[in-house]
C-alpha atoms as a PDB file:
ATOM      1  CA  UNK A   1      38.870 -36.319 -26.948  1.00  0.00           C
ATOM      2  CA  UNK A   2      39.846 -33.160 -24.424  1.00  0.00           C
ATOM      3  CA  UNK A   3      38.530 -32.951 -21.179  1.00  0.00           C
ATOM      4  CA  UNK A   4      36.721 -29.580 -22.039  1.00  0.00           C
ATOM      5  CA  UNK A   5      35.322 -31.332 -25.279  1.00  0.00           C
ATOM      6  CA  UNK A   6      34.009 -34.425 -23.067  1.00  0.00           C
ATOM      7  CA  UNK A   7      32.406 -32.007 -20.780  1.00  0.00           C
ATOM      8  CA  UNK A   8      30.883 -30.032 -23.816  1.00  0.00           C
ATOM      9  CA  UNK A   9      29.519 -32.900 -25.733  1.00  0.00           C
ATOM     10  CA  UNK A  10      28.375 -34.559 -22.224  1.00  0.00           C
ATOM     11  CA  UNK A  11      26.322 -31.148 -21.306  1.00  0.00           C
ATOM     12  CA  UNK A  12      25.067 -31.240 -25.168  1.00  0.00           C
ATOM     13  CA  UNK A  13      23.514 -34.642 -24.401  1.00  0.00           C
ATOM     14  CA  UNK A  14      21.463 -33.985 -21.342  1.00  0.00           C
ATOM     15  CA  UNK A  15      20.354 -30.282 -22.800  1.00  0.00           C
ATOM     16  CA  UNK A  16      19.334 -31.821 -26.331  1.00  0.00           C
ATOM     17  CA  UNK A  17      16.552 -34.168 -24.702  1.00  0.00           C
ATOM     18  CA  UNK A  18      15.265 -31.515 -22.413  1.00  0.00           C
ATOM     19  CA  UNK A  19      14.640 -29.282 -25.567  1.00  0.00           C
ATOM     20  CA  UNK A  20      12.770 -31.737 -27.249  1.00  0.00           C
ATOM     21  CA  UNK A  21      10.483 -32.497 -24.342  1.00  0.00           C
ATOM     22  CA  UNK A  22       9.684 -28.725 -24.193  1.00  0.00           C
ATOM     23  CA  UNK A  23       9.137 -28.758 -27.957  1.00  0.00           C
ATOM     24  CA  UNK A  24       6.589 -31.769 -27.839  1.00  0.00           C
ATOM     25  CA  UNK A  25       4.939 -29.974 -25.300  1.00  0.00           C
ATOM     26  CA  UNK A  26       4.237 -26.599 -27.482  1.00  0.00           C
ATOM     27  CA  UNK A  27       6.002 -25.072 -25.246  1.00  0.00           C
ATOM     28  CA  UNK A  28       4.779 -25.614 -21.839  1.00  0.00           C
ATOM     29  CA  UNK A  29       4.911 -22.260 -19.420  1.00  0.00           C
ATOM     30  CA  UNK A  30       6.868 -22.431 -17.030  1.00  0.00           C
ATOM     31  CA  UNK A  31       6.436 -23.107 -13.362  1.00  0.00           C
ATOM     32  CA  UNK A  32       5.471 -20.100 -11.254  1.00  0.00           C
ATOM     33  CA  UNK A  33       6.865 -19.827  -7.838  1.00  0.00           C
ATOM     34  CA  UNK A  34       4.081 -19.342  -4.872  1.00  0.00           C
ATOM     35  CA  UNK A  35       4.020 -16.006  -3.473  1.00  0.00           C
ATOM     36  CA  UNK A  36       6.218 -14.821  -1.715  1.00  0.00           C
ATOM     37  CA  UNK A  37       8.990 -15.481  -4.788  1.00  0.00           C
ATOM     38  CA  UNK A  38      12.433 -15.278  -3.926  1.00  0.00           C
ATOM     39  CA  UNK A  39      12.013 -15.892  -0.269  1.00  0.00           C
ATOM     40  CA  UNK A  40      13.692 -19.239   1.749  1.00  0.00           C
ATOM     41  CA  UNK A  41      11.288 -22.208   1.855  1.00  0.00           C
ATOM     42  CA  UNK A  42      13.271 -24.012   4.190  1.00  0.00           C
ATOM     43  CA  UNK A  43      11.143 -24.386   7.233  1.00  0.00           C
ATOM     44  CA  UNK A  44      13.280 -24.827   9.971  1.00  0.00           C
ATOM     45  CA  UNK A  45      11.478 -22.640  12.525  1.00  0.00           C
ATOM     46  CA  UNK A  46       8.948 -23.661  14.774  1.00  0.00           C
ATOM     47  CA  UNK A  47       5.849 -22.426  16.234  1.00  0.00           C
ATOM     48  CA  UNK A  48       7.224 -20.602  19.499  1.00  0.00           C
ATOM     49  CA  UNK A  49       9.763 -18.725  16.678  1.00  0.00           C
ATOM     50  CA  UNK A  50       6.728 -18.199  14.481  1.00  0.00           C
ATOM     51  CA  UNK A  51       5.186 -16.105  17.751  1.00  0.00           C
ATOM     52  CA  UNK A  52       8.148 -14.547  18.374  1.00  0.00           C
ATOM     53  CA  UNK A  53       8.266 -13.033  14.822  1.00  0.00           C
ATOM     54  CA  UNK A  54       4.937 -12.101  14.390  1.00  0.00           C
ATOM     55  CA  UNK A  55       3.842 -10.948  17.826  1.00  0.00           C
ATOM     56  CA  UNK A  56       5.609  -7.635  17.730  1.00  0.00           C
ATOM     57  CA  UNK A  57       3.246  -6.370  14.926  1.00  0.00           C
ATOM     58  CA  UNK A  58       0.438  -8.774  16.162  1.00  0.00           C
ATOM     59  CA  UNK A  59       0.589  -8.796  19.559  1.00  0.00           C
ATOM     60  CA  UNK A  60      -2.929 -11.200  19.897  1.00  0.00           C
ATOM     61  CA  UNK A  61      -1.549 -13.868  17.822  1.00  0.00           C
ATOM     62  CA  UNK A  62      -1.684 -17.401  19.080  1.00  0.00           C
ATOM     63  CA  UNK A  63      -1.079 -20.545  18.455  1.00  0.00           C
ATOM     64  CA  UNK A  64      -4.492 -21.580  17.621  1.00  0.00           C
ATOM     65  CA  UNK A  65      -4.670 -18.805  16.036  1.00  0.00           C
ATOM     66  CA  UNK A  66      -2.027 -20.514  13.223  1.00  0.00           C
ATOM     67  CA  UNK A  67      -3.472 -23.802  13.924  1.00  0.00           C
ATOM     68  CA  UNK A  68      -6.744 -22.149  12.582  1.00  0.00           C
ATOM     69  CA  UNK A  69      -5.231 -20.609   9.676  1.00  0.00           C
ATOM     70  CA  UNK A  70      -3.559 -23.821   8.690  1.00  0.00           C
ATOM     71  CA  UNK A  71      -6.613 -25.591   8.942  1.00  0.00           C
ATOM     72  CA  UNK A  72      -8.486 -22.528   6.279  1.00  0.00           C
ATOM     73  CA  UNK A  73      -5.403 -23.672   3.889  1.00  0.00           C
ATOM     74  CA  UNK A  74      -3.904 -20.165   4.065  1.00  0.00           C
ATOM     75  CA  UNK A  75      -0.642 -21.550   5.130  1.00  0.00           C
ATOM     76  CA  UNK A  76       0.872 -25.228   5.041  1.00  0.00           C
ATOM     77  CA  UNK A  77       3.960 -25.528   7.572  1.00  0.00           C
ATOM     78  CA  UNK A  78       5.702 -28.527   6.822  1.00  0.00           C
ATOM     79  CA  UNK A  79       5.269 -31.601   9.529  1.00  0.00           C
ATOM     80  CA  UNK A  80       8.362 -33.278  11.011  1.00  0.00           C
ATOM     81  CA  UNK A  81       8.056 -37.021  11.392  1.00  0.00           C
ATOM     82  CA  UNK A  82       7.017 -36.372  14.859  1.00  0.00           C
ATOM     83  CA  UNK A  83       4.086 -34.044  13.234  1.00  0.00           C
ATOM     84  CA  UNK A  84       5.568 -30.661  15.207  1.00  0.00           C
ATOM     85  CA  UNK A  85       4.733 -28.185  13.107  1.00  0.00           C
ATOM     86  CA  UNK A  86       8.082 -25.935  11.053  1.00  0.00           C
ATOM     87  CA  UNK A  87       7.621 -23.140   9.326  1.00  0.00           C
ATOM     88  CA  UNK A  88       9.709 -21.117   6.568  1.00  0.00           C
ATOM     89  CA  UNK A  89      10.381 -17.375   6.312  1.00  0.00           C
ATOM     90  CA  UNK A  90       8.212 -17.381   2.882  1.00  0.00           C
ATOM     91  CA  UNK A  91       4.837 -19.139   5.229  1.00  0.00           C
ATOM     92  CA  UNK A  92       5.775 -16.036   7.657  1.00  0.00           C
ATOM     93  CA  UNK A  93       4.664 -13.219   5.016  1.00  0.00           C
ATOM     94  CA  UNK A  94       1.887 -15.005   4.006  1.00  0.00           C
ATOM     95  CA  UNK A  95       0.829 -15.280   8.049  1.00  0.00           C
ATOM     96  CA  UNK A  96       1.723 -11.322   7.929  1.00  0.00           C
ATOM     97  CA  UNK A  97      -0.401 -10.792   4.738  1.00  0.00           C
ATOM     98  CA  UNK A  98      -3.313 -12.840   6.144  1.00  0.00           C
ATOM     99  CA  UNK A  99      -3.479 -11.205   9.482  1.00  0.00           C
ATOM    100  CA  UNK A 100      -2.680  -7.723   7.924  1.00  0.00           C
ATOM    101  CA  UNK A 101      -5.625  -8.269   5.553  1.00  0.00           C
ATOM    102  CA  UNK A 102      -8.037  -9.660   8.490  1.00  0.00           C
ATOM    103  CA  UNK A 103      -6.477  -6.273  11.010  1.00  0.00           C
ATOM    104  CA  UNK A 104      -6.611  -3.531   8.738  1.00  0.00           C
ATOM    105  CA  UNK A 105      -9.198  -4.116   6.312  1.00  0.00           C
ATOM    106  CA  UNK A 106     -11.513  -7.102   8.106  1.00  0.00           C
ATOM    107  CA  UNK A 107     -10.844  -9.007   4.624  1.00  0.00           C
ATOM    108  CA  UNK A 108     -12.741 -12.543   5.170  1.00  0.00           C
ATOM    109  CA  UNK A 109     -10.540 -15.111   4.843  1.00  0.00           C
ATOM    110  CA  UNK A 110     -12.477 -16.961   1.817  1.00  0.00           C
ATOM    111  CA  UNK A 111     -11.457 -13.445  -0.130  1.00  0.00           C
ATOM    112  CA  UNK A 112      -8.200 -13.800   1.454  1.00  0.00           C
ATOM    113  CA  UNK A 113      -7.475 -17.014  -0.042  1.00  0.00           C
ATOM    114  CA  UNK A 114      -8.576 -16.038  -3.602  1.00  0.00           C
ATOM    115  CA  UNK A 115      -5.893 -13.057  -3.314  1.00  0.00           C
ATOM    116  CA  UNK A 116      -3.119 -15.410  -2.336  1.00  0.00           C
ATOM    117  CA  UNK A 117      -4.139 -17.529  -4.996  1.00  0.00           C
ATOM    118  CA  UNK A 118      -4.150 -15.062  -7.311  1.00  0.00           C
ATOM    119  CA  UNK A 119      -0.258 -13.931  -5.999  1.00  0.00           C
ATOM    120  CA  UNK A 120       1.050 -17.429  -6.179  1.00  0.00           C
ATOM    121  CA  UNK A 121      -0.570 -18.054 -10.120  1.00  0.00           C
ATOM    122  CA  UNK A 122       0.688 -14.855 -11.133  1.00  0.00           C
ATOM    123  CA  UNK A 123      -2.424 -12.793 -12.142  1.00  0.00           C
ATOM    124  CA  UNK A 124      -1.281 -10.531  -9.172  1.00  0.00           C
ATOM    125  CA  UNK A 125       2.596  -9.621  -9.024  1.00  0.00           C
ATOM    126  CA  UNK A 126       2.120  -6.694  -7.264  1.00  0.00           C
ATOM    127  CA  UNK A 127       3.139  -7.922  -3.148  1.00  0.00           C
ATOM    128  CA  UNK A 128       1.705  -5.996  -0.674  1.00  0.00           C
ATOM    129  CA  UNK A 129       3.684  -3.186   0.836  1.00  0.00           C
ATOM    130  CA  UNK A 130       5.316  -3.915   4.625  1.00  0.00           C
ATOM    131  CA  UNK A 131       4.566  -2.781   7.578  1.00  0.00           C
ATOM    132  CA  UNK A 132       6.524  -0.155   9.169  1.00  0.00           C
ATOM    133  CA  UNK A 133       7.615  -0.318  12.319  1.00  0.00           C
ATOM    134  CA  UNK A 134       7.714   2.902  14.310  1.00  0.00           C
ATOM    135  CA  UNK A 135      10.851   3.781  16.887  1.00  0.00           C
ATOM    136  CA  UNK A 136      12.003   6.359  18.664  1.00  0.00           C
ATOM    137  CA  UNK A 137      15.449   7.277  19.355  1.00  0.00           C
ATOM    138  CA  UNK A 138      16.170   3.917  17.409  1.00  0.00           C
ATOM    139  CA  UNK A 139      13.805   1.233  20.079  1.00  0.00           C
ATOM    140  CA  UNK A 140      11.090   0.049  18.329  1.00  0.00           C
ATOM    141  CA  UNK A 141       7.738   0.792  19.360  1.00  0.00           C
ATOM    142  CA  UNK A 142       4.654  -1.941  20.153  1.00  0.00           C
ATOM    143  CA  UNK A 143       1.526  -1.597  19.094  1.00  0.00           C
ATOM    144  CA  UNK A 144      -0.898   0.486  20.489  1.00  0.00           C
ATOM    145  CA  UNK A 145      -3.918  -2.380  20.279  1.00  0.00           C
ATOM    146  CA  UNK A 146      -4.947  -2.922  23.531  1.00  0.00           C
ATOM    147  CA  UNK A 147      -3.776   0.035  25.112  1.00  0.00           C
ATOM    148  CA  UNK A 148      -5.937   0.838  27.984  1.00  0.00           C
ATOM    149  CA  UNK A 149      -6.918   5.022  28.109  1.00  0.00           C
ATOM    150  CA  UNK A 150      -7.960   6.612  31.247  1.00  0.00           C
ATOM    151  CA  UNK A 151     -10.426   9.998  30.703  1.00  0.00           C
ATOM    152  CA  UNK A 152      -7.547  12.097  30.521  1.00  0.00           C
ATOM    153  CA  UNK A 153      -5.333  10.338  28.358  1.00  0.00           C
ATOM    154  CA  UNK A 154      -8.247   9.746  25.684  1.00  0.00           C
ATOM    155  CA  UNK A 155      -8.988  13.239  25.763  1.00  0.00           C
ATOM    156  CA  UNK A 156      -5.458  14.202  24.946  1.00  0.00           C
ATOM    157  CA  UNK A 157      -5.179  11.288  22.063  1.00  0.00           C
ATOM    158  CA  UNK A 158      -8.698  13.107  20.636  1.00  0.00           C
ATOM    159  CA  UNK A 159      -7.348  16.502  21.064  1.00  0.00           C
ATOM    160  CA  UNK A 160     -10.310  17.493  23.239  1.00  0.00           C
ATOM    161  CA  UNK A 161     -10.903  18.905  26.668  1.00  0.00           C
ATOM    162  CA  UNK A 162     -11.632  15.938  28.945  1.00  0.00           C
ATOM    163  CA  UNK A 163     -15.411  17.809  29.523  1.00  0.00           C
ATOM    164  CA  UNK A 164     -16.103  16.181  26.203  1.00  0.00           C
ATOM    165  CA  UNK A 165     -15.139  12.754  26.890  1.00  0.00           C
ATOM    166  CA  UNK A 166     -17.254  13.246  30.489  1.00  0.00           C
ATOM    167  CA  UNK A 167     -20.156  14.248  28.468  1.00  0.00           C
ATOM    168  CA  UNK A 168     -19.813  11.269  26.206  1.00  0.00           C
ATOM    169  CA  UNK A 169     -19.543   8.848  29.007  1.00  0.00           C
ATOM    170  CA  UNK A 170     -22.648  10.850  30.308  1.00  0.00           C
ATOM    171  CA  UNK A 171     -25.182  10.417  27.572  1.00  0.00           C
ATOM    172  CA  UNK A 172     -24.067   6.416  27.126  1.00  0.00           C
ATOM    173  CA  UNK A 173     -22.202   7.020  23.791  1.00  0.00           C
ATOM    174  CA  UNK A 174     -18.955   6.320  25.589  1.00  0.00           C
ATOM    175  CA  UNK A 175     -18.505   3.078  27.808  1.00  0.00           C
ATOM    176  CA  UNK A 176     -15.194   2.531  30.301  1.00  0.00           C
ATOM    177  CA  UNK A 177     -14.579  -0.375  32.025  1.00  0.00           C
ATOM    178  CA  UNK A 178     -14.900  -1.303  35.649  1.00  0.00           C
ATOM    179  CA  UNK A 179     -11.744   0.466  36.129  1.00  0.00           C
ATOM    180  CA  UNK A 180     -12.144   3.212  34.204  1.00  0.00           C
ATOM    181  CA  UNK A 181     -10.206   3.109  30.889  1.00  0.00           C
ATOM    182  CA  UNK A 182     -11.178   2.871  27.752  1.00  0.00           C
ATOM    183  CA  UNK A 183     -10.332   0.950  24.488  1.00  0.00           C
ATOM    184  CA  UNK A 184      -8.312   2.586  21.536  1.00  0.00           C
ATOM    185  CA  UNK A 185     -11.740   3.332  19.493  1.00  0.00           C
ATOM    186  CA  UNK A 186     -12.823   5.173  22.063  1.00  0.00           C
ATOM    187  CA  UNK A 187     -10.479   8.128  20.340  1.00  0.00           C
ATOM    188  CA  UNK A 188     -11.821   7.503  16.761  1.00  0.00           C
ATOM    189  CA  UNK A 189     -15.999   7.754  18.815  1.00  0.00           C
ATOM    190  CA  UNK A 190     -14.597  11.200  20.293  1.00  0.00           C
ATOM    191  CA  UNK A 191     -13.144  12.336  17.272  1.00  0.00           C
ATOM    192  CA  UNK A 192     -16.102  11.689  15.107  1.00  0.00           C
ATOM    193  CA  UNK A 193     -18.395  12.879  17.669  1.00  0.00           C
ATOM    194  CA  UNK A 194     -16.781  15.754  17.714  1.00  0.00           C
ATOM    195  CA  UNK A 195     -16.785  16.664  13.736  1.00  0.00           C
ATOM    196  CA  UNK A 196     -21.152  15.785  14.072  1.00  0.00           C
ATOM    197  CA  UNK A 197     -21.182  18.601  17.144  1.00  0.00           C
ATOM    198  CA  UNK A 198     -20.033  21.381  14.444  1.00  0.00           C
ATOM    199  CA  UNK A 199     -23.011  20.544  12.301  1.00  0.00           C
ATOM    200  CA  UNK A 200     -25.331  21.232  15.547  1.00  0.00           C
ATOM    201  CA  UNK A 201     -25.510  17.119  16.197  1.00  0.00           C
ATOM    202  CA  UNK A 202     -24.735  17.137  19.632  1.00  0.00           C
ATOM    203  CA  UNK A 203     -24.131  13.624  22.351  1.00  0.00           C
ATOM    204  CA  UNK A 204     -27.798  13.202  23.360  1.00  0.00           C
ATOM    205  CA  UNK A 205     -28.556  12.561  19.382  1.00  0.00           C
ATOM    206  CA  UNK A 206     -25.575  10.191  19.474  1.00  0.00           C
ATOM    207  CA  UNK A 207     -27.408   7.845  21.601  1.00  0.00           C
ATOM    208  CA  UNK A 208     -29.634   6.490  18.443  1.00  0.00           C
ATOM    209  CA  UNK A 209     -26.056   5.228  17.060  1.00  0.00           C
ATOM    210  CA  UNK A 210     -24.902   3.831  20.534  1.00  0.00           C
ATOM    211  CA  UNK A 211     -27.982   1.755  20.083  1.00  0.00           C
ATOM    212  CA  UNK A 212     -27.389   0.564  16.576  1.00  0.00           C
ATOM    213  CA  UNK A 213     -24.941  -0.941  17.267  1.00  0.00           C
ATOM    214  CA  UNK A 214     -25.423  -2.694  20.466  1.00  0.00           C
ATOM    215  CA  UNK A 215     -28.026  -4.373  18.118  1.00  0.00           C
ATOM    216  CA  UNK A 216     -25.817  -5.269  15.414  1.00  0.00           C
ATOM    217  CA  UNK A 217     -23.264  -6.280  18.553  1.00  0.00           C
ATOM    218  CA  UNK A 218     -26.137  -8.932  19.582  1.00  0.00           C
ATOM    219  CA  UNK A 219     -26.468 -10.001  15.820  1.00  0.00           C
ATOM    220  CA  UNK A 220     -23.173 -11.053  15.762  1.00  0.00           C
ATOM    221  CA  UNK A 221     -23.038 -12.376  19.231  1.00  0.00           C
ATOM    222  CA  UNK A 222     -25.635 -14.905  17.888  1.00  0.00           C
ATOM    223  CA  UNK A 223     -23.407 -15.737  14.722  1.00  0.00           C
ATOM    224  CA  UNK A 224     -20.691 -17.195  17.126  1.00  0.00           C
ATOM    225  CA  UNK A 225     -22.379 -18.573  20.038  1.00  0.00           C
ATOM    226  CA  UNK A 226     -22.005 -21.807  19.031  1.00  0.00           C
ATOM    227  CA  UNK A 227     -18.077 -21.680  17.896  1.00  0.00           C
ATOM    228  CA  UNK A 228     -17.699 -19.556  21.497  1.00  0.00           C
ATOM    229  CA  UNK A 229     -19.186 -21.922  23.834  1.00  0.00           C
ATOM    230  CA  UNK A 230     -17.014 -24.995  22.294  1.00  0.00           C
ATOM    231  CA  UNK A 231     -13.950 -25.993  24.242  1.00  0.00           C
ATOM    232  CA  UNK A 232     -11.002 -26.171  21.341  1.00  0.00           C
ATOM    233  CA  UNK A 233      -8.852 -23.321  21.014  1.00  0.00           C
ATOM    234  CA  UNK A 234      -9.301 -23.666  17.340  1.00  0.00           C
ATOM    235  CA  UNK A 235     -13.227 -22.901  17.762  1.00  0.00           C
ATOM    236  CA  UNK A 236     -12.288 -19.979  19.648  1.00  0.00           C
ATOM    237  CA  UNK A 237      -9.593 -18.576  17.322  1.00  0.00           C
ATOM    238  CA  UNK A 238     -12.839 -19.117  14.664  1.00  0.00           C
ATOM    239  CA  UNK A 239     -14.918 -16.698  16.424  1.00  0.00           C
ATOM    240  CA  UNK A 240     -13.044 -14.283  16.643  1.00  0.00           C
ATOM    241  CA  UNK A 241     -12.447 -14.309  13.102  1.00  0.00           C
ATOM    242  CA  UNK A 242     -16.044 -14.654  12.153  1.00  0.00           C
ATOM    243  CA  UNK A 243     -17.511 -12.002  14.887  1.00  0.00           C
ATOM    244  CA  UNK A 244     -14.663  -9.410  12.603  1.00  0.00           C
ATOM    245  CA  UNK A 245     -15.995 -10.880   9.941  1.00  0.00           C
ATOM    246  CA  UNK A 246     -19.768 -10.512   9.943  1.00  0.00           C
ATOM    247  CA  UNK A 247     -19.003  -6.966  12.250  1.00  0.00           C
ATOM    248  CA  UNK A 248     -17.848  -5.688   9.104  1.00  0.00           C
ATOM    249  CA  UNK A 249     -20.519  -6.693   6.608  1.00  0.00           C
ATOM    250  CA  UNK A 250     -22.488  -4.597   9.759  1.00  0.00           C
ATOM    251  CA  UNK A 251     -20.735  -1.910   8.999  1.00  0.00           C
ATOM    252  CA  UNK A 252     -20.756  -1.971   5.848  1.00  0.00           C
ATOM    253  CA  UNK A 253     -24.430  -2.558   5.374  1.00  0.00           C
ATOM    254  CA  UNK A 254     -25.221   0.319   7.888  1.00  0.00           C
ATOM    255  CA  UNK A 255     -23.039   2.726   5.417  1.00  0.00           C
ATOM    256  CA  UNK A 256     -24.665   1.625   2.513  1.00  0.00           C
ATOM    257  CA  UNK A 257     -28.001   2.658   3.959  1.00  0.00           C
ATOM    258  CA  UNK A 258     -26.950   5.486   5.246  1.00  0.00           C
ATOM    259  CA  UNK A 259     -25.741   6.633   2.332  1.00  0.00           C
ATOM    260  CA  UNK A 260     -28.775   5.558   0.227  1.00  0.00           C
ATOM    261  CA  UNK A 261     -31.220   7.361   2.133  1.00  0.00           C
ATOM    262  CA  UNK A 262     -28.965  11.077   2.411  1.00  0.00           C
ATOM    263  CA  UNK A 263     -28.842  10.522  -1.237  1.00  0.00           C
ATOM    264  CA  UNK A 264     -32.701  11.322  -1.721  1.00  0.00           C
ATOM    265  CA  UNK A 265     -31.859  14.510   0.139  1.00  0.00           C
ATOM    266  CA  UNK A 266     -30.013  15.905  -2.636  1.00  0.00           C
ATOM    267  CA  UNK A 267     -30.893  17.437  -5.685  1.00  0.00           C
END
């Protein structure tokens, strides 16, 4: 017998046994890869490199932050014998999808974990889009989330004259810090107060919504009291996520009712 025919009838033998098994199982399907497919599952990388890729699109992320998400079963780093924590590139888009989901659409994470479950059976193929990064002249950009505004510099982000950020600040709808500034949705308060004033709804009637929601603020102050005042940075990394959480279903619920009762105004 050849070489090539050895090698031929050798590859026949292992093949032959492997069809049968997949004919006594009627044809079994096969097995899907977890989302993200066709990403490295090596995890090699740990924590502090884990920060270090995610924090220029999520500046606020932290480590109990992941600890937290770990723990929710959104993401399961692999533990060295030592238990340290390592990570693969494939367990960093699902942290991006995750904390994209939780940023940009206040997605709670229960409805996050269906979707990912959905991705890694299959019933969803579809991956989200990624983020993209903004530069100019070629340096990338950070994030504007925490950028602090002073009177003038919110005005000019609105596209109004500063008088109308004054007169906001005036009438309570507005509130700066000690020092001053203000947080980036101040500009989307101006903005929006500024669309009502065409249809004759001026600050001093924008003092109703100020109140709102300081009272759906309080609601949801109550909500995490109890994972605030507790001492592990897990606990606080979980009320953070709830207070976005239930804010939303605020939100949400204010809209709906808004919208119910401006239906009965129309024919």
């Amino acid at each position: 017998m050849t070489g090539g025919s050895a090698q031929a009838t050798a590859r026949q033998a292992v093949e032959e046994p492997l069809e049968d098994e997949s004919a006594h199982q009627g044809g079994a399907a096969e097995h899907v890869e977890p989302w993200p497919r066709g990403i490295s599952r090596r995890a090699t990388m740990r924590i502090s490199d884990v920060l270090a890729a995610l924090q220029i699109e999520f500046p606020a992320v932290t480590n109990s932050k992941l600890r937290f998400l770990e723990e929710q079963g959104l993401v399961q780093p692999v533990r060295t014998p030592a238990g340290y924590r390592q990570y693969s590139p494939a367990d960093i888009e699902r942290l991006r999808y995750v904390l994209r989901q939780q940023r940009d659409r206040y997605v709670p994470l229960k409805v996050i974990g269906e979707q990912l479950a959905s991705l890694d059976s299959g019933a969803e193929d579809e991956p989200p889009s990624r983020a993209q990064l903004a530069t100019r002249d070629g340096v990338r950009q950070t994030a504007v989330t925490g950028a602090r505004l002073t009177s003038e510099s919110l005005a000019r982000e609105a596209g109004v004259d500063v008088e109308v950020v004054t007169e906001l600040v005036g009438t309570g709808v507005l509130r700066p810090t000690a020092s001053g500034h203000f947080d980036a949705w101040a500009r989307d308060v101006v903005v929006l107060a500024v669309a009502l004033r065409e249809h004759g709804i001026d600050s001093r009637h924008l003092r109703a919504f100020r109140a709102a929601a300081d009272r759906q603020a309080d609601l949801v102050e109550q909500v995490v009291a109890p994972w605030r005042g507790r001492q592990a940075a897990s606990s606080r990394a979980r009320a953070g996520t709830l207070a976005a959480e239930v804010g939303e279903l605020c939100t949400q619920l204010h809209t709906a009712l808004v919208r119910a009762a401006v239906s009965e105004l129309t024919p």
